[in-house]
N, C-alpha and C. Protein backbone atom coordinates (compact mmCIF):
# COMPACT_ATOMS: atom_id res chain seq x y z
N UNK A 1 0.84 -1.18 0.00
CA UNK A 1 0.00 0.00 0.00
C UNK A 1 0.89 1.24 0.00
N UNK A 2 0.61 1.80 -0.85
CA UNK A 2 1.48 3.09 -1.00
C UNK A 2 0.58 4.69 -0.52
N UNK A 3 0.72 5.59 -0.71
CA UNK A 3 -0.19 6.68 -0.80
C UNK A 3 0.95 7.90 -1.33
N UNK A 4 0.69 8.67 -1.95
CA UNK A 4 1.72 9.65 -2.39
C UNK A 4 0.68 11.39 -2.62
N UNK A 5 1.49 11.83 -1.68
CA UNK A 5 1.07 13.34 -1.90
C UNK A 5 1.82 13.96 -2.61
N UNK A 6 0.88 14.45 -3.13
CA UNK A 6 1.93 16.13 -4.19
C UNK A 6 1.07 17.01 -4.91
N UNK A 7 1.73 18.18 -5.22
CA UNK A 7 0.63 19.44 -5.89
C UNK A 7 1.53 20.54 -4.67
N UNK A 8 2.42 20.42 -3.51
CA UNK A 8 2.46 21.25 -2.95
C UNK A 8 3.52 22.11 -4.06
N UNK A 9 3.57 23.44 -3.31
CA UNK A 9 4.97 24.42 -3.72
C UNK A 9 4.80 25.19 -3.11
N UNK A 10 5.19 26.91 -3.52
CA UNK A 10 5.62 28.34 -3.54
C UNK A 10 4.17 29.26 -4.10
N UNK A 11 4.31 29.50 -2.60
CA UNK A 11 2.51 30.27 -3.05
C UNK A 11 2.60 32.13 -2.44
N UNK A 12 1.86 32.78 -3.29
CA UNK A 12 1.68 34.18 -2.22
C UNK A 12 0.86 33.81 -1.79
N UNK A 13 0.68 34.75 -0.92
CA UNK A 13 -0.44 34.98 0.31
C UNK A 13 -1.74 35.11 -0.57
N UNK A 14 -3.07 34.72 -0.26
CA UNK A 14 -4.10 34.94 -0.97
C UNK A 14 -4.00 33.74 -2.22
N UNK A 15 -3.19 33.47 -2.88
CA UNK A 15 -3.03 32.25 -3.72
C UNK A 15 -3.77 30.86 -3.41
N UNK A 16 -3.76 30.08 -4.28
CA UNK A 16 -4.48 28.62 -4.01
C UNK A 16 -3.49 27.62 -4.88
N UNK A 17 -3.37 26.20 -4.28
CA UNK A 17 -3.07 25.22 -4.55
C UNK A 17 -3.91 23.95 -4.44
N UNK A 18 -3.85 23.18 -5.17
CA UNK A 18 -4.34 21.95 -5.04
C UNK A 18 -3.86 20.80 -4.56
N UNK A 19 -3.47 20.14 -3.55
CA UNK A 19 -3.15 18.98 -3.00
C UNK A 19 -3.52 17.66 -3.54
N UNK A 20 -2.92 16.72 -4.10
CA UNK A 20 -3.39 15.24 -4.40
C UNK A 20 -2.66 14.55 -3.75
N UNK A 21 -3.58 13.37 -2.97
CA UNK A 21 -3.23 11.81 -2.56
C UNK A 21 -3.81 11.18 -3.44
N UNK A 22 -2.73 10.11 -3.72
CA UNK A 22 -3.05 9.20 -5.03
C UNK A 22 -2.84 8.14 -4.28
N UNK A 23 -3.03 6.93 -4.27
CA UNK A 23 -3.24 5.32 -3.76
C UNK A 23 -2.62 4.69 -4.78
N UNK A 24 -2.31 3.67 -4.23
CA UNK A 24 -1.96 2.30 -5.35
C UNK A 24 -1.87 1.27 -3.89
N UNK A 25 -2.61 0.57 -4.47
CA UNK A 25 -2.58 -0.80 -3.70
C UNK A 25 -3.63 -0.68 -2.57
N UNK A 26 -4.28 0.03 -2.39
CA UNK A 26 -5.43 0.21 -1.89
C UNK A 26 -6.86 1.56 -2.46
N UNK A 27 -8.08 1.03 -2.01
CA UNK A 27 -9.14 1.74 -2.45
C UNK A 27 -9.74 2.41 -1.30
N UNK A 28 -9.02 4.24 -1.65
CA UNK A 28 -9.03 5.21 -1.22
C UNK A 28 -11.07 5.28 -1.06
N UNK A 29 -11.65 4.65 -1.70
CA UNK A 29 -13.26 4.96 -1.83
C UNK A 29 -12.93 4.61 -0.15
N UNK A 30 -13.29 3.14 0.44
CA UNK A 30 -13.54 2.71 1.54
C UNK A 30 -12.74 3.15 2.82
N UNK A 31 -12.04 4.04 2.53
CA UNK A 31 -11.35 4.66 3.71
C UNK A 31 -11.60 6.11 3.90
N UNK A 32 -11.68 5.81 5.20
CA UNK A 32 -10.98 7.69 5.55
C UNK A 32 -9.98 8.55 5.39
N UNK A 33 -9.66 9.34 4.85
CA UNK A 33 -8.99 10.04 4.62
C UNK A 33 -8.94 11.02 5.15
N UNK A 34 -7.52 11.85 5.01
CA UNK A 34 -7.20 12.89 6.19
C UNK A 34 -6.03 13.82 5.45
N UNK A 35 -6.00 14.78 5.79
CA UNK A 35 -5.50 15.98 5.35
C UNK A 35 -4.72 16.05 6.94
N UNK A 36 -3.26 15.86 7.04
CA UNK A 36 -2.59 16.69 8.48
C UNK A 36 -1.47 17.96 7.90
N UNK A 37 -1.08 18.59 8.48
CA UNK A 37 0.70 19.32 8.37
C UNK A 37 1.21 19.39 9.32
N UNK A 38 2.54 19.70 9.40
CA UNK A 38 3.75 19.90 10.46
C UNK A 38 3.83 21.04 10.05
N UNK A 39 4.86 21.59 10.95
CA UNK A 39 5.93 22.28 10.96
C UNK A 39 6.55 21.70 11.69
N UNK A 40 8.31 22.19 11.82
CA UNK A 40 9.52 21.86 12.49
C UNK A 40 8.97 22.47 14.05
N UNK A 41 9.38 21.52 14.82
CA UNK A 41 9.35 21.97 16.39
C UNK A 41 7.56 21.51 17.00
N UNK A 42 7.09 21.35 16.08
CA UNK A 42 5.34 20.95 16.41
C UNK A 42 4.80 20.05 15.96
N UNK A 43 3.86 19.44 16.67
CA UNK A 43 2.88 18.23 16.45
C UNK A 43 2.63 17.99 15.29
N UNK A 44 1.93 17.31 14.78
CA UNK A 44 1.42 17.09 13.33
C UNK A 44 -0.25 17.60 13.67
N UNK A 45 -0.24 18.35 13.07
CA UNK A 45 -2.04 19.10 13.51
C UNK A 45 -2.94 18.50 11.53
N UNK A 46 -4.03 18.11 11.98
CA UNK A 46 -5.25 17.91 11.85
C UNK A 46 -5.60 19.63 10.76
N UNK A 47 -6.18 18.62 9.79
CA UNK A 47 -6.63 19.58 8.65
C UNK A 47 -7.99 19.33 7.92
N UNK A 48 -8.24 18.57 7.53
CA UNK A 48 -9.45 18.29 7.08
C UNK A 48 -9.48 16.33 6.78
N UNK A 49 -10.68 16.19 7.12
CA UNK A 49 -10.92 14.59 6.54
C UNK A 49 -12.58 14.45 5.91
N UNK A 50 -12.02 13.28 5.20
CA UNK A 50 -13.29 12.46 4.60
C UNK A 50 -13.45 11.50 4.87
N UNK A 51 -14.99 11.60 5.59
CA UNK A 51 -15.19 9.58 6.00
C UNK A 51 -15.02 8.77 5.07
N UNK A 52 -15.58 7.29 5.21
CA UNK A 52 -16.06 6.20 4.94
C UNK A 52 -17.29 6.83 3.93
N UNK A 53 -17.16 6.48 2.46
CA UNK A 53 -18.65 6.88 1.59
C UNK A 53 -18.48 8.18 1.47
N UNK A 54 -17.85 9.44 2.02
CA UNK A 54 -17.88 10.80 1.75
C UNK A 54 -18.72 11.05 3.38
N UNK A 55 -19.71 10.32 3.95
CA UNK A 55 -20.32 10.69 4.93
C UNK A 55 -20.35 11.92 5.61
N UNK A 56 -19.20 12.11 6.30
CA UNK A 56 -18.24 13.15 7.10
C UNK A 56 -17.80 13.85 6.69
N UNK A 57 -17.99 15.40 6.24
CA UNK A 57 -16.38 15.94 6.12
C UNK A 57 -16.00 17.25 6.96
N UNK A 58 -15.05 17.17 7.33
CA UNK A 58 -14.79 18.12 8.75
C UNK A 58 -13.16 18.78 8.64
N UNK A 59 -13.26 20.01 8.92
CA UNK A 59 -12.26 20.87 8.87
C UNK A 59 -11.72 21.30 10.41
N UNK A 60 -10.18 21.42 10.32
CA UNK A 60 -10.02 22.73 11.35
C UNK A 60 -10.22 23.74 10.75
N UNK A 61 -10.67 24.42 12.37
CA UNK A 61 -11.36 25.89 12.13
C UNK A 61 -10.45 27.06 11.65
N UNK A 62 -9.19 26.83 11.43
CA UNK A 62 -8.62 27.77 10.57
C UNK A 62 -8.49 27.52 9.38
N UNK A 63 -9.03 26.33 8.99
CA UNK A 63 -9.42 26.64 6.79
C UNK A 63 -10.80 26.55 6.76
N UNK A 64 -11.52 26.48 7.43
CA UNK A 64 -12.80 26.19 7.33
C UNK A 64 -12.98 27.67 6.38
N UNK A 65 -13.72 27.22 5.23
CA UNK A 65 -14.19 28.43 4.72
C UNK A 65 -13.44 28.71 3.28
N UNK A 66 -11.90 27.95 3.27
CA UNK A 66 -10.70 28.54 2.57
C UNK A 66 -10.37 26.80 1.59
N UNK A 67 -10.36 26.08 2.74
CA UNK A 67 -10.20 24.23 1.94
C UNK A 67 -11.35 23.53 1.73
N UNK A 68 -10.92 22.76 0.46
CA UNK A 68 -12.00 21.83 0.75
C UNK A 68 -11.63 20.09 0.14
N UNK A 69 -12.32 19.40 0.70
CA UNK A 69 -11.27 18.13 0.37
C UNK A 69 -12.78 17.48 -0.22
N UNK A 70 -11.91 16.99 -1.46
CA UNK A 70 -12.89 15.98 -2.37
C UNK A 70 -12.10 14.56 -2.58
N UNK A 71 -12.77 13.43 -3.09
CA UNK A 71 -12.74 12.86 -3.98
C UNK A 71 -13.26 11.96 -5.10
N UNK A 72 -12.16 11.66 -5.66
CA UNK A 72 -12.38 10.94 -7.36
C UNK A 72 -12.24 9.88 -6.99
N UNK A 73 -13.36 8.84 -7.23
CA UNK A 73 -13.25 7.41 -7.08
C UNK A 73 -12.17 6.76 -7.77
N UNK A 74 -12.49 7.24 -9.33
CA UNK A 74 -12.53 6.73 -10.28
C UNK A 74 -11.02 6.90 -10.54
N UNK A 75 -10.10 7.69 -10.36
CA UNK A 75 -9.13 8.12 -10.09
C UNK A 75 -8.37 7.39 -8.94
N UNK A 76 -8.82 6.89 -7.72
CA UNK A 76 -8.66 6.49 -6.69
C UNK A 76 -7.64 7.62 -6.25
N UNK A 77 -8.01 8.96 -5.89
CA UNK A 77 -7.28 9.91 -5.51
C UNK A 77 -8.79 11.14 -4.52
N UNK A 78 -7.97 11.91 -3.69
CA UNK A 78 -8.34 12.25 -2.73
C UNK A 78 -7.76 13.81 -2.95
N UNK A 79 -8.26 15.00 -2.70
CA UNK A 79 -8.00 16.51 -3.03
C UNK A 79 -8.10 16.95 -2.22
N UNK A 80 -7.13 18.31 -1.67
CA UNK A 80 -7.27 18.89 -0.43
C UNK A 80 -7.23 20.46 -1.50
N UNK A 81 -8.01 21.03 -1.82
CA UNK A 81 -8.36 22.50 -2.75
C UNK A 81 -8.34 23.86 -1.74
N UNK A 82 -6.85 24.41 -1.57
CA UNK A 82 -6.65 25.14 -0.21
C UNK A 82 -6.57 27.06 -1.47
N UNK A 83 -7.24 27.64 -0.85
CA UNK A 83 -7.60 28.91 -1.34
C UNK A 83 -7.59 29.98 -0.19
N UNK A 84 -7.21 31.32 -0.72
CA UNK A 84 -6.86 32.11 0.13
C UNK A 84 -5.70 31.94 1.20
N UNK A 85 -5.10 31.21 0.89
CA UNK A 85 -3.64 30.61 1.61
C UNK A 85 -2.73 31.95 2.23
N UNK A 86 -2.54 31.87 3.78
CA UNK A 86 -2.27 32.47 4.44
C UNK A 86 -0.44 32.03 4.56
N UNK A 87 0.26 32.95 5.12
CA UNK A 87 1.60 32.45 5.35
C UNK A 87 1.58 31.13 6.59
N UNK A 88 0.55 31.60 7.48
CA UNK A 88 0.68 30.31 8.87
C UNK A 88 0.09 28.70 7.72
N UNK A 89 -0.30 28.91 6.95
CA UNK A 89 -0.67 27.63 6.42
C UNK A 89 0.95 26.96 5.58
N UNK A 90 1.97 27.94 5.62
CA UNK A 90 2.96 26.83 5.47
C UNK A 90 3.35 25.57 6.57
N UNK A 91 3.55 24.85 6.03
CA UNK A 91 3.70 23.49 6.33
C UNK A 91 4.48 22.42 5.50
N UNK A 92 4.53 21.02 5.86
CA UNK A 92 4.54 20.11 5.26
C UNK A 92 3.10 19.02 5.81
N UNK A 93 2.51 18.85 4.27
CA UNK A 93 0.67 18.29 4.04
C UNK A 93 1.34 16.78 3.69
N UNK A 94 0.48 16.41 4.64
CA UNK A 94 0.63 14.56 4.97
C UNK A 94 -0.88 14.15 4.66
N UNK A 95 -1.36 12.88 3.65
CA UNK A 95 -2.35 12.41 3.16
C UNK A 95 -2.28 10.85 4.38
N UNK A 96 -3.68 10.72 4.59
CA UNK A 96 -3.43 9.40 5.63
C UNK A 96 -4.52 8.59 5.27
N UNK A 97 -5.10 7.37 5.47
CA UNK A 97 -5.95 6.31 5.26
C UNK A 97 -5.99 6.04 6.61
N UNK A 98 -7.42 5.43 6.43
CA UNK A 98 -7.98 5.08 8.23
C UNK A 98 -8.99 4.21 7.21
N UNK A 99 -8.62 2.49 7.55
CA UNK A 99 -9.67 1.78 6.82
C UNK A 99 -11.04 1.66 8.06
N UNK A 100 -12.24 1.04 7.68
CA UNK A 100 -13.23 1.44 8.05
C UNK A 100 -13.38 0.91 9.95
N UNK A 101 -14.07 1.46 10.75
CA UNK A 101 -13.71 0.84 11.69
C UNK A 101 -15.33 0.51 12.27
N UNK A 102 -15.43 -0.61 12.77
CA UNK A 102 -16.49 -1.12 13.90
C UNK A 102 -16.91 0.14 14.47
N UNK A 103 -16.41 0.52 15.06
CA UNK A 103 -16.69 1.42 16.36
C UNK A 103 -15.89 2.49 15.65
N UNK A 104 -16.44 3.59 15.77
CA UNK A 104 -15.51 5.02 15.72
C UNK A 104 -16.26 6.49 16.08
N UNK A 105 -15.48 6.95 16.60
CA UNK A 105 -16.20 8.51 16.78
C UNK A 105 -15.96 9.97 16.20
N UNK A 106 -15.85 10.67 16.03
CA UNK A 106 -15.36 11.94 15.02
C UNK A 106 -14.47 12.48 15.46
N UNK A 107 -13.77 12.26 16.63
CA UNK A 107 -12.62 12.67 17.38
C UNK A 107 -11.55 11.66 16.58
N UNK A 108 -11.72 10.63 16.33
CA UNK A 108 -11.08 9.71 16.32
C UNK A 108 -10.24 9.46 14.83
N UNK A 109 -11.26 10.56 13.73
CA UNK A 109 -10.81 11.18 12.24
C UNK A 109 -9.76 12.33 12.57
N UNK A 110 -9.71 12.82 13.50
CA UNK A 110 -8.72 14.18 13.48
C UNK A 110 -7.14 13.60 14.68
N UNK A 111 -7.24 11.92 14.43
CA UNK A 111 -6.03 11.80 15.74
C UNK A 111 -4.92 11.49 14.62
N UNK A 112 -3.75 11.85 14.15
CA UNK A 112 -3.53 11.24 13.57
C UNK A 112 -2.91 9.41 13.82
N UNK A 113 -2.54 9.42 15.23
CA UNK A 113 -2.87 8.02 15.42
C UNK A 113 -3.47 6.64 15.04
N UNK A 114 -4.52 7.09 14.79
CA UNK A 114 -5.75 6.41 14.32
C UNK A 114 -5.37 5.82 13.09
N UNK A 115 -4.59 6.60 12.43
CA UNK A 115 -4.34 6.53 10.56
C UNK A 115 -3.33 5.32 10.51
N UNK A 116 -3.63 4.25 9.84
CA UNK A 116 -3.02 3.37 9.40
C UNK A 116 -1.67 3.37 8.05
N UNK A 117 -1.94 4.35 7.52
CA UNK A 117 -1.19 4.55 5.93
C UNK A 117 -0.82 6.31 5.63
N UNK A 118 0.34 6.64 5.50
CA UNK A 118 0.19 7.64 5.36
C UNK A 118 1.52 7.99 4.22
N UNK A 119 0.95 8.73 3.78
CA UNK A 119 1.74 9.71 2.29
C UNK A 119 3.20 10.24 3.17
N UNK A 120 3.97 10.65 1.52
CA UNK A 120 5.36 11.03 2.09
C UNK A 120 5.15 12.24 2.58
N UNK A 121 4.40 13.48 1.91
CA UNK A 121 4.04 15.08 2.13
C UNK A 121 4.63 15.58 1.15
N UNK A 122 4.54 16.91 1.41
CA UNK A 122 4.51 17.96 0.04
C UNK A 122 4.86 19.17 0.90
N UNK A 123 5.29 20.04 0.47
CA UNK A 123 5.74 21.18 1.40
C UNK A 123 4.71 22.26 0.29
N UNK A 124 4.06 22.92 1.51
CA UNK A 124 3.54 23.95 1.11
C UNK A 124 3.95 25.60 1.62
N UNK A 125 4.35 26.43 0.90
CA UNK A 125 5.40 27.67 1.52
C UNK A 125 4.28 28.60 0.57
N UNK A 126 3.53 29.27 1.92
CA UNK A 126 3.00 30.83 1.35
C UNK A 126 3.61 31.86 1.93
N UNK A 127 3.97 32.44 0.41
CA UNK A 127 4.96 33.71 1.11
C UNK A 127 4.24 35.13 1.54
N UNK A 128 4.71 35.71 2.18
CA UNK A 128 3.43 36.88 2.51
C UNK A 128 3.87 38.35 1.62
């Protein structure tokens, strides 16, 4: 199972990029998916995910409004569509899989713990 992110780069402030996780060896439909970033010196923070079926989809409250995460079945790929890109949104964007679970709660989409499979990342740099 692989997963590979990319689409990041060199953005101004106010600019937009498109993020892709692409799969091979597994079907991105039946999983959750997750949008995280770093920075150096800090946690890996929670960005947006998509349930199981599309069901769910839930943002932190600082892109809410600005990202939005889709996907293409058919493609077996997953989109994180980040607009109005601020300088604090540089990072490095990590794509993750969470296959389906018995039991789960909506806390449990934003841990990255939880995530079984995860992408190499993409560095995203908005300059101000």
């Amino acid at each position: 199972v692989q997963l590979q992110a990319y689409g990041g780069g060199l953005v101004q402030a106010g600019g937009s990029l498109r993020l892709s996780c692409a799969a091979s060896g597994r079907t991105l439909s039946r999983d959750a998916v997750g949008w995280f970033r770093q920075v150096p010196g800090k946690e890996r923070e929670f960005v947006a995910v998509l349930s199981w079926g599309g069901g769910i989809t839930t943002y932190t409250d600082s892109v809410k409004g600005r990202f939005t995460i889709s996907r293409d079945n058919a493609k077996n790929t997953v989109y994180l569509e980040m607009s109005s890109l601020k300088p604090e949104d540089t990072a490095v964007y990590y794509c993750a899989a969470m296959p389906r679970r018995d039991i789960w709660t909506a806390g449990m989409l934003t841990r990255p713990a939880e995530y079984d499979y995860w992408g190499q990342g993409t560095q995203v740099t908005v300059s101000s």
